[in-house]
PDB file of N, CA and C in Angstrom:
ATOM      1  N   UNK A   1      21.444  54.840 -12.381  1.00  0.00           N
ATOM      2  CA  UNK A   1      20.121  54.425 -12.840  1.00  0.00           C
ATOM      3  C   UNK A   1      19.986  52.908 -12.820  1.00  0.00           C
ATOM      4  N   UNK A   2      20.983  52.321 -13.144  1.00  0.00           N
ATOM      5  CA  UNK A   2      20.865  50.648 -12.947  1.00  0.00           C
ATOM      6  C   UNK A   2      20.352  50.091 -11.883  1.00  0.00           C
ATOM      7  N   UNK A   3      21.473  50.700 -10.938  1.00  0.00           N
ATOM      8  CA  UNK A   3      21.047  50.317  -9.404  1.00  0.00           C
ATOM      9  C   UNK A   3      19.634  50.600  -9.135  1.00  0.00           C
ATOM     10  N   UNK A   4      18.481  51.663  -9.463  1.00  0.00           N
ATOM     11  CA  UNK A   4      17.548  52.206  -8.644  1.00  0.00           C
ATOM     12  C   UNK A   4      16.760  50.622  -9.834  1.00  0.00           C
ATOM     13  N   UNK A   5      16.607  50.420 -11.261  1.00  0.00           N
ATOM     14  CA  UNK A   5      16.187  49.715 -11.901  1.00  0.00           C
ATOM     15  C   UNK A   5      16.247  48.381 -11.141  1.00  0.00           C
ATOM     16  N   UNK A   6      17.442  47.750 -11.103  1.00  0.00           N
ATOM     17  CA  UNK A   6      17.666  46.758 -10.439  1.00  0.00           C
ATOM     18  C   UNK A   6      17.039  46.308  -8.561  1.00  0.00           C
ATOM     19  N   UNK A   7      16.840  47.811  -8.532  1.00  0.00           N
ATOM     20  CA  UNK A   7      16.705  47.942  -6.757  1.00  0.00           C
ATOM     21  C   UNK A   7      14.807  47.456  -6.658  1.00  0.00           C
ATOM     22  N   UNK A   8      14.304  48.221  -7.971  1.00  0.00           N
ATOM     23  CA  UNK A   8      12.970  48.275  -8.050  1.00  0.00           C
ATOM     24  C   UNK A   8      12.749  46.659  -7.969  1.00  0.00           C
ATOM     25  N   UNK A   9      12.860  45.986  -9.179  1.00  0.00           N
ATOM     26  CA  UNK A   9      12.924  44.444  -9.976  1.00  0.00           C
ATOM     27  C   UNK A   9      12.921  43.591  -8.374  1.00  0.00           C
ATOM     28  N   UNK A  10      13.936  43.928  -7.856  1.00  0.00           N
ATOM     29  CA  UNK A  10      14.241  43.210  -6.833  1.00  0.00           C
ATOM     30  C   UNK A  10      13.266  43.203  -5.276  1.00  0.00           C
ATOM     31  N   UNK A  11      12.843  44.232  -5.190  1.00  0.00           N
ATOM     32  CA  UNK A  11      11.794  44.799  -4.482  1.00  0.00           C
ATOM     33  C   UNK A  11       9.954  44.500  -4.691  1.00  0.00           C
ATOM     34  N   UNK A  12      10.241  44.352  -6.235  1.00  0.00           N
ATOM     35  CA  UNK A  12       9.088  43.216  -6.903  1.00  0.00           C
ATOM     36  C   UNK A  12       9.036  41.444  -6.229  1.00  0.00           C
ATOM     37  N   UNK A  13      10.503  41.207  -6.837  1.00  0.00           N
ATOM     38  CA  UNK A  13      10.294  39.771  -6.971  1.00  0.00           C
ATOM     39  C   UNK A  13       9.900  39.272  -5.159  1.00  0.00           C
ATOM     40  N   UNK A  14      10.381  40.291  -3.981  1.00  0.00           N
ATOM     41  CA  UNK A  14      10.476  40.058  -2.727  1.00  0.00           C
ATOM     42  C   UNK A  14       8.343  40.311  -2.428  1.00  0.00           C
ATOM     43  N   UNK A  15       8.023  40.557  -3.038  1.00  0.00           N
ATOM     44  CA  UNK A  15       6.461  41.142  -2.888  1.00  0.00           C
ATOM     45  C   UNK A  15       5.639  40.151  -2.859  1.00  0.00           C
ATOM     46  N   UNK A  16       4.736  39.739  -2.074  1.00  0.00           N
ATOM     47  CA  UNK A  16       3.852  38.516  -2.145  1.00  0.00           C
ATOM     48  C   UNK A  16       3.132  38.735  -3.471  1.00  0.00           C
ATOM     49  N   UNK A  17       2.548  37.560  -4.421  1.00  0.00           N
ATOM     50  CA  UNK A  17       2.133  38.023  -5.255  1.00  0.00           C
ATOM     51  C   UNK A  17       0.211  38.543  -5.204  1.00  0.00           C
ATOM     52  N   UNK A  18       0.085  38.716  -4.009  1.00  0.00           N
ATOM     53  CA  UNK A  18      -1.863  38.711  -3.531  1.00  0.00           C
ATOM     54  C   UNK A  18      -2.840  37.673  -4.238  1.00  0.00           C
ATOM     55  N   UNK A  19      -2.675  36.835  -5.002  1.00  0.00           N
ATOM     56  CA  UNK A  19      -2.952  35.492  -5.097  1.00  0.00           C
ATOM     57  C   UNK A  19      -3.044  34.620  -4.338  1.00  0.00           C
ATOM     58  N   UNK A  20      -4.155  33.715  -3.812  1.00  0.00           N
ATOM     59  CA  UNK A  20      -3.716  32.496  -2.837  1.00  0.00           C
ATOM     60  C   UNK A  20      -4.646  31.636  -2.981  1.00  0.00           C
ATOM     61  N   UNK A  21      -4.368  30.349  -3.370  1.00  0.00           N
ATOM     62  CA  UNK A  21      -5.698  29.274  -3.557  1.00  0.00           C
ATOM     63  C   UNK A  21      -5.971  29.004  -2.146  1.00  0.00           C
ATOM     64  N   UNK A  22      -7.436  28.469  -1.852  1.00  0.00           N
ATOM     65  CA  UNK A  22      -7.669  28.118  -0.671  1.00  0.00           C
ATOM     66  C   UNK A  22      -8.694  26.874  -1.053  1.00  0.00           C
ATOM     67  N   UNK A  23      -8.179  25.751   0.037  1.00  0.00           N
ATOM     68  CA  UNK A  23      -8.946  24.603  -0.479  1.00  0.00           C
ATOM     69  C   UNK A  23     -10.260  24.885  -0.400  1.00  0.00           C
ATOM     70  N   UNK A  24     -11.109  23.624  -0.616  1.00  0.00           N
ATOM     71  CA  UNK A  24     -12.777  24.181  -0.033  1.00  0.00           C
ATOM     72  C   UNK A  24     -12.798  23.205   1.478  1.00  0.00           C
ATOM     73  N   UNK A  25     -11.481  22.298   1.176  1.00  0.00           N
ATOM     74  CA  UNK A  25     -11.474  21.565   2.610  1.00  0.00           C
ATOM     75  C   UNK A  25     -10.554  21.252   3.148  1.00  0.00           C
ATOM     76  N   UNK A  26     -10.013  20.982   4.725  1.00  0.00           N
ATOM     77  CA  UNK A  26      -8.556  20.386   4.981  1.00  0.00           C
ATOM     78  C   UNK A  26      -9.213  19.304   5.630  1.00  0.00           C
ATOM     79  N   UNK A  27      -8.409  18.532   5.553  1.00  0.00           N
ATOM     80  CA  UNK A  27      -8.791  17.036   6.368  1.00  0.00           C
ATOM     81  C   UNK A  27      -7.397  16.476   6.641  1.00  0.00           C
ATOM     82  N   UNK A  28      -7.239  15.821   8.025  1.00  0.00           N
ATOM     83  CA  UNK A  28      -6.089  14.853   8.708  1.00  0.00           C
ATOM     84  C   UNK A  28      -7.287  13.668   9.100  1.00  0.00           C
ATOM     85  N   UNK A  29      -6.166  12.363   9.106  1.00  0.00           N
ATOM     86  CA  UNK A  29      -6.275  11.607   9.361  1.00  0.00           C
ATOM     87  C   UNK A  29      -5.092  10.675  10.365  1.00  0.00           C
ATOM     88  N   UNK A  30      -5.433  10.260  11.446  1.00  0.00           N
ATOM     89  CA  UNK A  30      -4.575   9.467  12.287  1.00  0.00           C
ATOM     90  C   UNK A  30      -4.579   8.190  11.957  1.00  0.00           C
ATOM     91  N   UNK A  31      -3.702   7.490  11.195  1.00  0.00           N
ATOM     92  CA  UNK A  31      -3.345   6.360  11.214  1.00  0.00           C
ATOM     93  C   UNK A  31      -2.953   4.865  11.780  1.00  0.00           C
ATOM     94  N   UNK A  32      -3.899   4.596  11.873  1.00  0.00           N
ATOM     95  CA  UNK A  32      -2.874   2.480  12.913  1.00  0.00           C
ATOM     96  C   UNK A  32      -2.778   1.709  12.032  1.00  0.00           C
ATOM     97  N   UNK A  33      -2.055   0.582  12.749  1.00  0.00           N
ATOM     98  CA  UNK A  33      -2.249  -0.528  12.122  1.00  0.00           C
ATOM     99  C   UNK A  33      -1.372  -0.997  10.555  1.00  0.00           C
ATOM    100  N   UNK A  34      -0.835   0.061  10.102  1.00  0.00           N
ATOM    101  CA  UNK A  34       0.214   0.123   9.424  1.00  0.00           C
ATOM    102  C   UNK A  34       1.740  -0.050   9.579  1.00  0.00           C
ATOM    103  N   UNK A  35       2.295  -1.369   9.713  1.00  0.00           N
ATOM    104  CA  UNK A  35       3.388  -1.701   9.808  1.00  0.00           C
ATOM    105  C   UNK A  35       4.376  -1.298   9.369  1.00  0.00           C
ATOM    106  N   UNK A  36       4.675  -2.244   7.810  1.00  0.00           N
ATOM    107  CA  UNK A  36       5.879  -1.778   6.778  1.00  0.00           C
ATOM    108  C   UNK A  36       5.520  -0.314   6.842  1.00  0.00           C
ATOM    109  N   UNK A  37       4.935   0.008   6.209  1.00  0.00           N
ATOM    110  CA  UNK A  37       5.609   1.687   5.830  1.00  0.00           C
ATOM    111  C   UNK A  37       5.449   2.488   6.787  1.00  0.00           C
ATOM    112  N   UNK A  38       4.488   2.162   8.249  1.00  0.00           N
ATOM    113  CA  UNK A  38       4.853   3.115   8.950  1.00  0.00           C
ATOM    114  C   UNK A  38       4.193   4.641   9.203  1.00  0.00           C
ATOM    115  N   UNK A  39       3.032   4.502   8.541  1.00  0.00           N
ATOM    116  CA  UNK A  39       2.128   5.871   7.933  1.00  0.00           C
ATOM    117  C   UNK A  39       1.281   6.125   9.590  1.00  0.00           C
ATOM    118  N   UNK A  40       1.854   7.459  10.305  1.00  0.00           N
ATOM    119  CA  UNK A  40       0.788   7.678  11.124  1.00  0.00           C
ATOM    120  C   UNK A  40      -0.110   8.576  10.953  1.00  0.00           C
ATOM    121  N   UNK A  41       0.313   9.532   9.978  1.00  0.00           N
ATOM    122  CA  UNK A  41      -0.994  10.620   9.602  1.00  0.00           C
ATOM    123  C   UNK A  41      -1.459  10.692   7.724  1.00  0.00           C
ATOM    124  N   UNK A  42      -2.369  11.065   7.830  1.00  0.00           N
ATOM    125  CA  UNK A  42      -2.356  11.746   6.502  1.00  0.00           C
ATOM    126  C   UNK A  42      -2.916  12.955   6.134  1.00  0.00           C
ATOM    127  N   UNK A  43      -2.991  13.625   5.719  1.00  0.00           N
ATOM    128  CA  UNK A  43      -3.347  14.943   5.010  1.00  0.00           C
ATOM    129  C   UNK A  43      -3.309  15.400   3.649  1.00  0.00           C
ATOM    130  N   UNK A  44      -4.893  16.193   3.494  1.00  0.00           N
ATOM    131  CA  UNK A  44      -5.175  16.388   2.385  1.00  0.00           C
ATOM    132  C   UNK A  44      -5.875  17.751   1.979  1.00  0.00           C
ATOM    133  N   UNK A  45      -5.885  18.516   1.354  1.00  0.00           N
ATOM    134  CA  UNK A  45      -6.253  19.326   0.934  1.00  0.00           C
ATOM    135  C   UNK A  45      -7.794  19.429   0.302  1.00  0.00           C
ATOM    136  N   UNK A  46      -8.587  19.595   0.302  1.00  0.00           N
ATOM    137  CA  UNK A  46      -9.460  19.236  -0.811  1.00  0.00           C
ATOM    138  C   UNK A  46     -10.734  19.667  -1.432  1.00  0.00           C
ATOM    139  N   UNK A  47     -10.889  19.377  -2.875  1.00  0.00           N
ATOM    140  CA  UNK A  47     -11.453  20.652  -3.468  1.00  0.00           C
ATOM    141  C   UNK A  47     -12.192  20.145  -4.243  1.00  0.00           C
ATOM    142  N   UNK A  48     -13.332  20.092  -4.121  1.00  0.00           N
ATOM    143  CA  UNK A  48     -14.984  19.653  -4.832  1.00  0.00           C
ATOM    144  C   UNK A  48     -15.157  20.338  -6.002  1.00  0.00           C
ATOM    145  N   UNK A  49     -15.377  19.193  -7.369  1.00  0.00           N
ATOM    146  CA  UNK A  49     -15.615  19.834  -8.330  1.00  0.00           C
ATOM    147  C   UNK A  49     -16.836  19.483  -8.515  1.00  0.00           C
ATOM    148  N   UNK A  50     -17.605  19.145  -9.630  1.00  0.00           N
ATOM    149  CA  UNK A  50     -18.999  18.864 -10.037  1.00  0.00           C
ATOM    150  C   UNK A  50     -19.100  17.419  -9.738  1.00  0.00           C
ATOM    151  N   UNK A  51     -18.036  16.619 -10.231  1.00  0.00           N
ATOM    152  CA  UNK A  51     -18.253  15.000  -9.758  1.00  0.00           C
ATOM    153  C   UNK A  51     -17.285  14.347  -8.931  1.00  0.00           C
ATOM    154  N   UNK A  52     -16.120  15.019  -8.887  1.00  0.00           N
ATOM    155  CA  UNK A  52     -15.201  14.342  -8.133  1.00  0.00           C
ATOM    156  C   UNK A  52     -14.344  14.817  -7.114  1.00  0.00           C
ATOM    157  N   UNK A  53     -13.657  14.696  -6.159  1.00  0.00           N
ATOM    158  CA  UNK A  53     -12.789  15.508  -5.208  1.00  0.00           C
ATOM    159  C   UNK A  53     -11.431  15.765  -5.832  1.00  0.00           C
ATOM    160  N   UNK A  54     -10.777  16.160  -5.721  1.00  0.00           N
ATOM    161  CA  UNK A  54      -8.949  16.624  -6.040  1.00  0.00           C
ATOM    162  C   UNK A  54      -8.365  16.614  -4.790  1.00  0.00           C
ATOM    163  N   UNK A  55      -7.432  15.591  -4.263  1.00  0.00           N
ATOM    164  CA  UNK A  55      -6.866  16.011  -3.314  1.00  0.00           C
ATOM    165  C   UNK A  55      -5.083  15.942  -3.391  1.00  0.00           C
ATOM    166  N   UNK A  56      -4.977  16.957  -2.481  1.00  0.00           N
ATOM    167  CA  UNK A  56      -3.268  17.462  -2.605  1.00  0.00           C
ATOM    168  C   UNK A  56      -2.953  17.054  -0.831  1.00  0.00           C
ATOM    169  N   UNK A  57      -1.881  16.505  -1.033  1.00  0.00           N
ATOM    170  CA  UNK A  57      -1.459  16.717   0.588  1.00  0.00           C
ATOM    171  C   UNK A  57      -0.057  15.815   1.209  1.00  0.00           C
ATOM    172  N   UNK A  58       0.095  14.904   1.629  1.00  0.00           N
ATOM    173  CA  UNK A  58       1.098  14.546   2.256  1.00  0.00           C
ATOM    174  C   UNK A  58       0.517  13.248   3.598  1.00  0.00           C
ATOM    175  N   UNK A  59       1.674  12.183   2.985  1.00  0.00           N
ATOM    176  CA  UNK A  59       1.718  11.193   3.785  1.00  0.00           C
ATOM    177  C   UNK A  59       3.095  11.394   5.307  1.00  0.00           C
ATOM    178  N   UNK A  60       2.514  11.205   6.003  1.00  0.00           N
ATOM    179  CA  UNK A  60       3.697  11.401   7.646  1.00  0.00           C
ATOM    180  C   UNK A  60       3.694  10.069   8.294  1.00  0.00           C
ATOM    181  N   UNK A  61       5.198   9.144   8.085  1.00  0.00           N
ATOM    182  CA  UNK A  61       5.712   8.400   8.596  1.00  0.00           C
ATOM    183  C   UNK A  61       5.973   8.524  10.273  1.00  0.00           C
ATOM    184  N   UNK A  62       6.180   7.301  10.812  1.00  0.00           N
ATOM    185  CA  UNK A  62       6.741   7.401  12.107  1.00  0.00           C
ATOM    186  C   UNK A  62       7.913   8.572  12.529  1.00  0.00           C
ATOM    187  N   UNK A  63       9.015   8.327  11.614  1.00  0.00           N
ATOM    188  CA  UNK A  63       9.953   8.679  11.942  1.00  0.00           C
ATOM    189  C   UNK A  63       9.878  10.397  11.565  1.00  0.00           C
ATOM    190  N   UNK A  64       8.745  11.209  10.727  1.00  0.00           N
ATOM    191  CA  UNK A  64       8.448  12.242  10.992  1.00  0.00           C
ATOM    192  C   UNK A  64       8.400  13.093   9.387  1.00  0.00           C
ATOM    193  N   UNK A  65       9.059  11.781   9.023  1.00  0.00           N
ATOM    194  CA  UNK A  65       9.337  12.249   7.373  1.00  0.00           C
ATOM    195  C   UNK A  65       7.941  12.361   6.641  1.00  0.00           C
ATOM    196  N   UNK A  66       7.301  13.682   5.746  1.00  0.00           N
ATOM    197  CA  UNK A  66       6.237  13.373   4.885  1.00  0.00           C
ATOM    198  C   UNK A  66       6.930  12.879   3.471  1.00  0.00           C
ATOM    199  N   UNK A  67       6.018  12.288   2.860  1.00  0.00           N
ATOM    200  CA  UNK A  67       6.052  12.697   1.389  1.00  0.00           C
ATOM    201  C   UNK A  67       5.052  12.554   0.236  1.00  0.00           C
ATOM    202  N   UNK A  68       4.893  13.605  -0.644  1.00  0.00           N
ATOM    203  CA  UNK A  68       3.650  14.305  -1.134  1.00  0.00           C
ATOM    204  C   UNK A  68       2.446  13.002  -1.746  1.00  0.00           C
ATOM    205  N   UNK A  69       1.433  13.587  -1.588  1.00  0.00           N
ATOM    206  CA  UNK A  69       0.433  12.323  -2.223  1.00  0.00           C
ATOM    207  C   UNK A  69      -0.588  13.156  -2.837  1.00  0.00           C
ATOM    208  N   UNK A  70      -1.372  12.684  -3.861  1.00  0.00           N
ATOM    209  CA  UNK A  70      -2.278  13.392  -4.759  1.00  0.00           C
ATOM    210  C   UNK A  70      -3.354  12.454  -5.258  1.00  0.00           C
ATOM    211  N   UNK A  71      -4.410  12.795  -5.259  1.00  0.00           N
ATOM    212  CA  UNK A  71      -5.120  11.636  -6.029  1.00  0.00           C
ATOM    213  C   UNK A  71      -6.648  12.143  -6.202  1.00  0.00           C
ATOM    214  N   UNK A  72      -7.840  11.274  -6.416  1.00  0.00           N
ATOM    215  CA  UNK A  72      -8.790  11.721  -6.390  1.00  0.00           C
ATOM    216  C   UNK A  72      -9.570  11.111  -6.026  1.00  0.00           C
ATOM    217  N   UNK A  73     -11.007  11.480  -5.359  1.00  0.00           N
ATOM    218  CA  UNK A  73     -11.710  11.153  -4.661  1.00  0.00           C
ATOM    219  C   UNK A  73     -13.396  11.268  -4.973  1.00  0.00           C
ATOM    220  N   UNK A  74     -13.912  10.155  -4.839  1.00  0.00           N
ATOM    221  CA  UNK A  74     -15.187  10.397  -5.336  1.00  0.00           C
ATOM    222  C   UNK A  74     -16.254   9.779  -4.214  1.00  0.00           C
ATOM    223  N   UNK A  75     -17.885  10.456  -4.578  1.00  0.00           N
ATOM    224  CA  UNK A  75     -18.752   9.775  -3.251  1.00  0.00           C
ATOM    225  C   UNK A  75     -19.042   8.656  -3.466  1.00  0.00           C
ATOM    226  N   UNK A  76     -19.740   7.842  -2.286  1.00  0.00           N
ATOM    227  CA  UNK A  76     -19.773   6.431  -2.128  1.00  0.00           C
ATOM    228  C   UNK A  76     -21.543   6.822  -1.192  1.00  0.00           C
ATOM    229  N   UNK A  77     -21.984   5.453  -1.149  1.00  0.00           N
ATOM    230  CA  UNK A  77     -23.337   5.522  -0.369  1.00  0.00           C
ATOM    231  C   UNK A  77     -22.848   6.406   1.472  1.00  0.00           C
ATOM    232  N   UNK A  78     -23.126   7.396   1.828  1.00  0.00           N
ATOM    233  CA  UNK A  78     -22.517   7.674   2.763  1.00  0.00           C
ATOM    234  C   UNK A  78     -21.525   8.360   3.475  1.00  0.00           C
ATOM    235  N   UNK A  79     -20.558   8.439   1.932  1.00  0.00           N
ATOM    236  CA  UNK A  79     -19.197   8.479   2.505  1.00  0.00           C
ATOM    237  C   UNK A  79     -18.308   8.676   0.969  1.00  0.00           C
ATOM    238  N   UNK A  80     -17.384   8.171   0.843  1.00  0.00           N
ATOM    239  CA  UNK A  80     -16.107   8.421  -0.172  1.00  0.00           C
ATOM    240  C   UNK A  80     -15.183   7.217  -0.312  1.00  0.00           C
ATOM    241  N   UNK A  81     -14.450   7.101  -1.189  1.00  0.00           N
ATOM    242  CA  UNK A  81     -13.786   6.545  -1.724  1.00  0.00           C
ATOM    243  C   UNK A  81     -12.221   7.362  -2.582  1.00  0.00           C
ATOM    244  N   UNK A  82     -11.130   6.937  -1.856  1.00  0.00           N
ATOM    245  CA  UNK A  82     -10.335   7.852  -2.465  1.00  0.00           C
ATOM    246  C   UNK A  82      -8.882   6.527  -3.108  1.00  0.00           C
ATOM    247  N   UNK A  83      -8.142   7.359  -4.513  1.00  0.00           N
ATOM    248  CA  UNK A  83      -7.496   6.271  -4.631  1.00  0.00           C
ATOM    249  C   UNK A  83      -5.986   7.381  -5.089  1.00  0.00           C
ATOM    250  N   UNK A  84      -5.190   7.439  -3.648  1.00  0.00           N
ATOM    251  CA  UNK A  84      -3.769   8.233  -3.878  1.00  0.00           C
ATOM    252  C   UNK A  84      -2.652   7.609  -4.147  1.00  0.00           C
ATOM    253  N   UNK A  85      -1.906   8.083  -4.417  1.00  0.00           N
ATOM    254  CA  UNK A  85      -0.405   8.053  -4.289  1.00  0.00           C
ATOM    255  C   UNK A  85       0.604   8.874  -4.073  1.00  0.00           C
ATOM    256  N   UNK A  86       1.278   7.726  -3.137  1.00  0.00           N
ATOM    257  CA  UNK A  86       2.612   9.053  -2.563  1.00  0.00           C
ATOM    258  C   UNK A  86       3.722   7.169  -3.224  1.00  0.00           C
ATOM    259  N   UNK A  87       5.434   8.200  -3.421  1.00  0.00           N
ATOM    260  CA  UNK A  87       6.226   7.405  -4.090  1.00  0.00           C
ATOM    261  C   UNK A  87       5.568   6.622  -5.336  1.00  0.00           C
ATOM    262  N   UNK A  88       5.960   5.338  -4.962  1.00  0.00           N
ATOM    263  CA  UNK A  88       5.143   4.555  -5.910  1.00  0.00           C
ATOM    264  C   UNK A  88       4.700   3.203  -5.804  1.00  0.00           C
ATOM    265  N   UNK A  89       3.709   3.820  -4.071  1.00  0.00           N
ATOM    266  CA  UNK A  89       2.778   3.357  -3.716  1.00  0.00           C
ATOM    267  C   UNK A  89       1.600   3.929  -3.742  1.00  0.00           C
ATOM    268  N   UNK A  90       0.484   3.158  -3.942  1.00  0.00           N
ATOM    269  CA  UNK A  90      -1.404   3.817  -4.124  1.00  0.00           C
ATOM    270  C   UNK A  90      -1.835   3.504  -2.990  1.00  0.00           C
ATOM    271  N   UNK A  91      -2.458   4.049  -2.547  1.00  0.00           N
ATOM    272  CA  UNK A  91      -3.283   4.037  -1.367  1.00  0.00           C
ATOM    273  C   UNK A  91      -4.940   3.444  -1.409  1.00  0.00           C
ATOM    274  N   UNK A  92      -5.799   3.404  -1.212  1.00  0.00           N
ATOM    275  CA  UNK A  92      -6.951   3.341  -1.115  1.00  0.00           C
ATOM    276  C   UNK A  92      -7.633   4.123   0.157  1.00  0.00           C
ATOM    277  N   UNK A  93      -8.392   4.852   0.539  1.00  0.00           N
ATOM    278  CA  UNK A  93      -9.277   5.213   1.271  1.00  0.00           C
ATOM    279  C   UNK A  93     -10.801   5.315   1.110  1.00  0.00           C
ATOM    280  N   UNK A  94     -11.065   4.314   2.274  1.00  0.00           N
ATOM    281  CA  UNK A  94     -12.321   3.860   2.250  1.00  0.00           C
ATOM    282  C   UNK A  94     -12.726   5.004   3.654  1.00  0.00           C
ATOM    283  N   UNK A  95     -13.836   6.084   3.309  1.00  0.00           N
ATOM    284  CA  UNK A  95     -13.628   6.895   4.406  1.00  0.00           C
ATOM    285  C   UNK A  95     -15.719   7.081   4.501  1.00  0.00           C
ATOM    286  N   UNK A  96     -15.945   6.730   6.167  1.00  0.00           N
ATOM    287  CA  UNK A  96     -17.394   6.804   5.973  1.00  0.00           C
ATOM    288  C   UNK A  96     -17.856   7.991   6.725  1.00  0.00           C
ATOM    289  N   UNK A  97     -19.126   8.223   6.498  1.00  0.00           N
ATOM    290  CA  UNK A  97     -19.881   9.536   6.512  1.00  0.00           C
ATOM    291  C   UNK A  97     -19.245  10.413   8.072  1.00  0.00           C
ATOM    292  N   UNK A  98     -18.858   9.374   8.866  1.00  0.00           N
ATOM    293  CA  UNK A  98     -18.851  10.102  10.448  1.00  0.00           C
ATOM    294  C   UNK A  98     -17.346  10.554  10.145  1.00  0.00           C
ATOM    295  N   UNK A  99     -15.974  10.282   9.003  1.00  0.00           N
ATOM    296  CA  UNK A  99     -14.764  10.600   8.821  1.00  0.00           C
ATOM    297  C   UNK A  99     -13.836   9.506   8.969  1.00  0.00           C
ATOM    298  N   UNK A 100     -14.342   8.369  10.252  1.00  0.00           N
ATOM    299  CA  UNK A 100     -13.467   7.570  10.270  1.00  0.00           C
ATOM    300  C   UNK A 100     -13.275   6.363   8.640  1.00  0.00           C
ATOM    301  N   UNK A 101     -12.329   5.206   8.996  1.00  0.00           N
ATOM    302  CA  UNK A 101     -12.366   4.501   7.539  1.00  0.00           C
ATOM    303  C   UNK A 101     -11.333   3.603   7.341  1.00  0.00           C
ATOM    304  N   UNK A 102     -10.778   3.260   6.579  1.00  0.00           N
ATOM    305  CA  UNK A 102     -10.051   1.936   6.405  1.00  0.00           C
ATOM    306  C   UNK A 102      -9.096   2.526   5.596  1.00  0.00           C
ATOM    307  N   UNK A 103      -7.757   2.244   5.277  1.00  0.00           N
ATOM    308  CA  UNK A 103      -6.468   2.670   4.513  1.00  0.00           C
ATOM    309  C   UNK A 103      -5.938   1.308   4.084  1.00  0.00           C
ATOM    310  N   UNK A 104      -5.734   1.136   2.637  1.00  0.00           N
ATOM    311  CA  UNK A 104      -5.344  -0.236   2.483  1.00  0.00           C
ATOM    312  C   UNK A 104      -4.134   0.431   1.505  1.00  0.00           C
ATOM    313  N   UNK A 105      -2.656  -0.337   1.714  1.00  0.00           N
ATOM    314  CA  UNK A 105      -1.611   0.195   0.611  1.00  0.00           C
ATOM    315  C   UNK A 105      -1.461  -0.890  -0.181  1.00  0.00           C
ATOM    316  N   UNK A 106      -1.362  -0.271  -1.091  1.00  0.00           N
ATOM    317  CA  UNK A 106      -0.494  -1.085  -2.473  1.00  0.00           C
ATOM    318  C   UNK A 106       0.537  -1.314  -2.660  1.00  0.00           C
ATOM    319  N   UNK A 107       1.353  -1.937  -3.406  1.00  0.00           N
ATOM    320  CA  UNK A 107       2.552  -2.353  -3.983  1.00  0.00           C
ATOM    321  C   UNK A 107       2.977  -1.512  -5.023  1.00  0.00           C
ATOM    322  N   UNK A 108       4.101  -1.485  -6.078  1.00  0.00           N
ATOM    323  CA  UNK A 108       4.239  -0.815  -7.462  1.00  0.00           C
ATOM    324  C   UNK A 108       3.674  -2.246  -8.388  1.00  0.00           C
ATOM    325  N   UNK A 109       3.610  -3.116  -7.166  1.00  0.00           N
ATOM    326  CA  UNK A 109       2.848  -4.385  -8.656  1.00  0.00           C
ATOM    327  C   UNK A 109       1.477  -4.222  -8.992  1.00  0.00           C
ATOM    328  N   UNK A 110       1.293  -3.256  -7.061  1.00  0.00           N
ATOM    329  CA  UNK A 110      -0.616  -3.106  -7.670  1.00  0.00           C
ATOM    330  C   UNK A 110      -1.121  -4.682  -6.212  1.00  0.00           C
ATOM    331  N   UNK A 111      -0.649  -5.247  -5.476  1.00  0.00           N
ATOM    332  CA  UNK A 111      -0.902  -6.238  -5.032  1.00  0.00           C
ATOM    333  C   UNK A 111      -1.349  -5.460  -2.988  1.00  0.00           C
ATOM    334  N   UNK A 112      -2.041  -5.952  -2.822  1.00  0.00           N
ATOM    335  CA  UNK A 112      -2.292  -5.263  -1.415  1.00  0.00           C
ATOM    336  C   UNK A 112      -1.190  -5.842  -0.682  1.00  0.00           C
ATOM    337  N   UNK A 113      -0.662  -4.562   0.361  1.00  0.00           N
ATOM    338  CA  UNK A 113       0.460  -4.852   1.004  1.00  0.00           C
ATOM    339  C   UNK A 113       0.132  -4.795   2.642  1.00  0.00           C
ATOM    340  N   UNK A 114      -0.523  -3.887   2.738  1.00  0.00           N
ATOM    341  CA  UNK A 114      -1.417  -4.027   4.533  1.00  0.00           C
ATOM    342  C   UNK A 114      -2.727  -3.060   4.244  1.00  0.00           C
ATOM    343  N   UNK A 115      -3.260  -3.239   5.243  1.00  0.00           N
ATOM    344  CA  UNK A 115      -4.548  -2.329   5.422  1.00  0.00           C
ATOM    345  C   UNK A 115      -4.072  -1.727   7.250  1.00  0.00           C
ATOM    346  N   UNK A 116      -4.898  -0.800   7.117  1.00  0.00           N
ATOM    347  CA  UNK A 116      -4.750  -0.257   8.681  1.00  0.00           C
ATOM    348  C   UNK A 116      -6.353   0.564   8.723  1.00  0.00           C
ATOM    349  N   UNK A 117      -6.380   1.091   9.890  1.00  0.00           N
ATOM    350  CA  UNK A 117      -7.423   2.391   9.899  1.00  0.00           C
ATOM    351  C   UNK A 117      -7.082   3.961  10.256  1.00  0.00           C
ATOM    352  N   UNK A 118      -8.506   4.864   9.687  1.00  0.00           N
ATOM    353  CA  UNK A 118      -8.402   6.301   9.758  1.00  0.00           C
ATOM    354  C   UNK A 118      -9.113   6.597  10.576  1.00  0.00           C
ATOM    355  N   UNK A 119      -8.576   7.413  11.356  1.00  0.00           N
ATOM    356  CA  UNK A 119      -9.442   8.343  12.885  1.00  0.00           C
ATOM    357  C   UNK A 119      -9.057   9.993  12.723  1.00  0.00           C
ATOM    358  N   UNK A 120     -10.320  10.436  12.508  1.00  0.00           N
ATOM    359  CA  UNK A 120     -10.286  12.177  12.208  1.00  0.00           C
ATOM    360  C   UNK A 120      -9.813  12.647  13.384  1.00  0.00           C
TER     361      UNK A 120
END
């Protein structure tokens, strides 16, 4: 009886749970112009609430490595304004109505470190 108990449990935990969030948006961005760190893409997840965006997603270096970024995003005349972080650097995205836009990084002091641009 253990075994069939144990066999069940186990046969559970292997079961998708039929739950699945789905953003209300995906968005990439192609990156230039970014030196030091090297950022050629970005990606974001993203999900419209009453006043502001939520975005989940991931910064992609040259060398192929992501790593996670989160932040939030609000409208602008046109367009958006987003202010992320991945490590513990902030980002800025200045992004206008047609998608393209400007990427400026920060420091951990908070001091601008380069700007580059975004191409959808």
């Amino acid at each position: 009886m253990k075994f069939a108990v144990t066999g069940i449990l186990f046969t559970l935990f292997l079961m998708p749970l039929g739950a699945s969030a789905q953003s209300d948006y995906t968005a990439k961005w192609m990156v230039s112009g970014l030196l030091i760190e090297k950022i050629v893409s970005i990606e974001y997840d993203l999900d419209f609430g009453s006043t502001h965006i939520a975005a989940h997603g991931s910064v992609t270096s040259q060398s192929g490595a992501s790593l996670p970024s989160t932040g939030t995003c609000f409208e602008t005349d046109g367009g958006a304004t987003c202010n992320m972080s991945f490590g513990s650097r902030t980002i800025i995205l200045d992004i206008a109505a047609n998608l393209s836009g400007t990427i400026k990084v920060f420091s951990p002091d908070g001091s601008l470190q380069e700007s580059g641009s975004l191409t959808p």
